[in-house]
Protein backbone atom coordinates (compact mmCIF):
# COMPACT_ATOMS: atom_id res chain seq x y z
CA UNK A 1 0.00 0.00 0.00
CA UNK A 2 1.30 3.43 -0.94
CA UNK A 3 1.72 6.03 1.73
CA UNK A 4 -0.48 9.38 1.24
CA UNK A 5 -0.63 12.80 2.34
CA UNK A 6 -4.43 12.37 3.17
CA UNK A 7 -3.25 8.92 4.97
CA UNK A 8 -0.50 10.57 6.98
CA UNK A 9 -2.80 13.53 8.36
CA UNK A 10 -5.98 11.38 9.47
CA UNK A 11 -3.46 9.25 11.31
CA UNK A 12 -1.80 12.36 12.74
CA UNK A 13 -5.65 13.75 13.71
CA UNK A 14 -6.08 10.00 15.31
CA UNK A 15 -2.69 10.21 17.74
CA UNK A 16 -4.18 13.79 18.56
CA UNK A 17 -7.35 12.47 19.46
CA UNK A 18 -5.63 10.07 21.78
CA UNK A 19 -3.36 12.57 23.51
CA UNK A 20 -6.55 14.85 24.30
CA UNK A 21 -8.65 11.74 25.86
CA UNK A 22 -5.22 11.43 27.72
CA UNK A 23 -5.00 14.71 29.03
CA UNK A 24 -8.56 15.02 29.92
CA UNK A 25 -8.20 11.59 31.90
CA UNK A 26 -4.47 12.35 33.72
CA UNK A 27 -3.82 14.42 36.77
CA UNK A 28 -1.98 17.43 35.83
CA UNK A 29 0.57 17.33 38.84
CA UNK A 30 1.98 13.86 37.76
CA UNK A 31 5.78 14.01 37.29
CA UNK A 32 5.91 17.27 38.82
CA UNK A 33 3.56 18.65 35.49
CA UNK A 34 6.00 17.68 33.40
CA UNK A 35 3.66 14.54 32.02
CA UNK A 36 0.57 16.92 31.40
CA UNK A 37 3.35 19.38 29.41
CA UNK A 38 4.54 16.48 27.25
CA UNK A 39 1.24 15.15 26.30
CA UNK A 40 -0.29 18.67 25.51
CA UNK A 41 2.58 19.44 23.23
CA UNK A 42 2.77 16.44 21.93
CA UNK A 43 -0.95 16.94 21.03
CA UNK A 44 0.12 20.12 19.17
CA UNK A 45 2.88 18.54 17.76
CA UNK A 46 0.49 16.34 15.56
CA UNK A 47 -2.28 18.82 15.23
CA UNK A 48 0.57 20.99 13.02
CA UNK A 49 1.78 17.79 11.58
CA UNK A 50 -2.05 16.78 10.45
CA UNK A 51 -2.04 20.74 9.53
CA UNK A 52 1.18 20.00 7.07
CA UNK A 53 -0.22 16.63 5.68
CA UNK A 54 -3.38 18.52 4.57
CA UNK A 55 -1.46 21.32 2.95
CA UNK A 56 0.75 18.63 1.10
CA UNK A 57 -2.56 16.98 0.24
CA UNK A 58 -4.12 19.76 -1.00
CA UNK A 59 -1.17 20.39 -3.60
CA UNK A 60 -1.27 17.29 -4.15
CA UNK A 61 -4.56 16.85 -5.49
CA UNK A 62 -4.81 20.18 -7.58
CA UNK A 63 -1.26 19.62 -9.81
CA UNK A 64 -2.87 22.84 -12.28
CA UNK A 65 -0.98 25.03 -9.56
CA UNK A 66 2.47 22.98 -10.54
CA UNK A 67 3.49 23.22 -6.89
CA UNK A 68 5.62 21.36 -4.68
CA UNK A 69 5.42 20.32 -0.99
CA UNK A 70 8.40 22.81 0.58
CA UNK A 71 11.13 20.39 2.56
CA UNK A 72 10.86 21.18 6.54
CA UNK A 73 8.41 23.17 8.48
CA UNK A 74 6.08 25.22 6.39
CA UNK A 75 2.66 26.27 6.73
CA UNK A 76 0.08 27.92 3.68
CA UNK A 77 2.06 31.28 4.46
CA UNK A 78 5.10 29.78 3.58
CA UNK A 79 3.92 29.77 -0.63
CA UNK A 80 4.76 32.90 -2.47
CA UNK A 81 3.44 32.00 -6.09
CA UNK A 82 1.09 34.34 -7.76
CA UNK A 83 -1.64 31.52 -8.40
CA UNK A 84 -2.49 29.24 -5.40
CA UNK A 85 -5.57 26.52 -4.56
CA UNK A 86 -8.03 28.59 -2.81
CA UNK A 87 -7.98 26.43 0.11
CA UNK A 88 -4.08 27.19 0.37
CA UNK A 89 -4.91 31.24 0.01
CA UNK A 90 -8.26 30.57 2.98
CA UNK A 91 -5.80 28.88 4.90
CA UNK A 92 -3.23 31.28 4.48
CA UNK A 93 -5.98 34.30 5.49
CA UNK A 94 -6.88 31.79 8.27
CA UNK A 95 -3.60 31.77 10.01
CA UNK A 96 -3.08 35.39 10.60
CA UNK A 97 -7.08 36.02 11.07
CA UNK A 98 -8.05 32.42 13.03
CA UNK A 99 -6.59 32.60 16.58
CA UNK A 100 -7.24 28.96 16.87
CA UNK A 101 -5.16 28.23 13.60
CA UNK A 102 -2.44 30.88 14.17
CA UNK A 103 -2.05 29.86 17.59
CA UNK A 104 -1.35 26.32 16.77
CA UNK A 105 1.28 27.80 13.48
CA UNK A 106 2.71 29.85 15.88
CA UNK A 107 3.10 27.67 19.00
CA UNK A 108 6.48 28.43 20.88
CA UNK A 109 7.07 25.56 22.37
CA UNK A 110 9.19 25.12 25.98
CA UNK A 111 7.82 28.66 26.51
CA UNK A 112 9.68 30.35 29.71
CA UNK A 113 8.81 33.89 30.83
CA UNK A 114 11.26 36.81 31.28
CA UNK A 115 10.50 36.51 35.22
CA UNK A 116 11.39 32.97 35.03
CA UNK A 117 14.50 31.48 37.02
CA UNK A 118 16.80 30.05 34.41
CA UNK A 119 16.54 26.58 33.42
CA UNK A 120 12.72 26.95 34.30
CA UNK A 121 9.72 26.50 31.90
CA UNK A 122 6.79 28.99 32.29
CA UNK A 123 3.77 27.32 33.88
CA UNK A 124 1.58 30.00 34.78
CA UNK A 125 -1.43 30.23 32.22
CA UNK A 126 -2.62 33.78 33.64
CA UNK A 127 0.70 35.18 32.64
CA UNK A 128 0.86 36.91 29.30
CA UNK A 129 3.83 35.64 27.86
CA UNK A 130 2.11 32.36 27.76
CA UNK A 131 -0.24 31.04 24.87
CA UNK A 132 -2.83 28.51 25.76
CA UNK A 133 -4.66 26.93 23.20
CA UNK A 134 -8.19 24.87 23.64
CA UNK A 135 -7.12 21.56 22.40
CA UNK A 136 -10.39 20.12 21.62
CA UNK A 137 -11.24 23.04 19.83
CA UNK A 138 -8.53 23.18 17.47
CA UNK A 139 -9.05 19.09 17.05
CA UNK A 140 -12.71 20.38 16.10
CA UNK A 141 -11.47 22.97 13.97
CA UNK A 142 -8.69 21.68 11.83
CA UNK A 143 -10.90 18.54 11.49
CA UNK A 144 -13.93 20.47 9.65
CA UNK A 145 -11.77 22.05 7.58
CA UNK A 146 -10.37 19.08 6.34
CA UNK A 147 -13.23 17.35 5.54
CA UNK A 148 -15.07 20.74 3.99
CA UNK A 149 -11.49 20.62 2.08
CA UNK A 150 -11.52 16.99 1.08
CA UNK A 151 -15.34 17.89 -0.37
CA UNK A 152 -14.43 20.66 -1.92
CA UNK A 153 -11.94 18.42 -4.33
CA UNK A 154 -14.16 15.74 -4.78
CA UNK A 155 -16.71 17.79 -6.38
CA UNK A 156 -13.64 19.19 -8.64
């Protein structure tokens, strides 16, 4: 069987699925916090990796546009040619507009905060240097945008 884009990002939106039933089911002092940090970034982790899949699918289905999947990170900012899907150029609009989707593109992960002691990660969600995200709705989110995608280039 040949390995897919559209493969590759529904199994990246299943491991996601499984670290948020995780986190919702673990104590968030085990290991110190460290556990609850791991599995929420981890959860990002293949939220943007689902994210990255879909973009690669979406070239990949609409080869009119003649464009290639970039090497490394990238997101639908990343393309710079004059003609692009329109999904690429809503997604693109999406991440600077969307706080759910730029907050996931934009993640800095192992955030500290200026006040931190060195060698310390930041843990306080009140403070401002910190960006929280709502897990299950960006699983929501990037999820019906996929499929609305994925119908969108059926019908093409």
């Amino acid at each position: 069987m040949k390995e897919s884009f559209r493969g590759q990002s529904n199994l990246h939106i299943y491991f996601a699925e499984q670290y948020l039933a995780q986190l919702e089911t673990t104590d968030k002092s085990e290991w110190g916090g460290h556990f609850h940090r791991a599995t929420a970034e981890s959860l990002i982790w293949q939220l943007l990796l689902a994210y990255q899949c879909h973009l690669a699918d979406l070239l990949e289905q609409q080869p009119k546009f003649g464009l290639r999947v970039p090497a490394g990170h990238f997101n639908a900012r990343s393309f710079t040619s004059a003609e692009l899907p329109p999904e690429i150029l809503e997604l693109a609009d999406r991440e600077v507009h969307s706080t759910w989707l730029k907050s996931l593109v934009d993640y800095p992960f192992l955030q500290t905060t200026a006040s931190s002691p060195s060698g310390l990660i930041a843990t306080d969600a009140v403070r401002m240097e910190r960006i929280e995200l709502d897990f299950a709705d960006c699983l929501a989110e990037l999820k019906s945008v996929i499929a609305r995608h994925r119908a969108t280039l059926m019908e093409y």
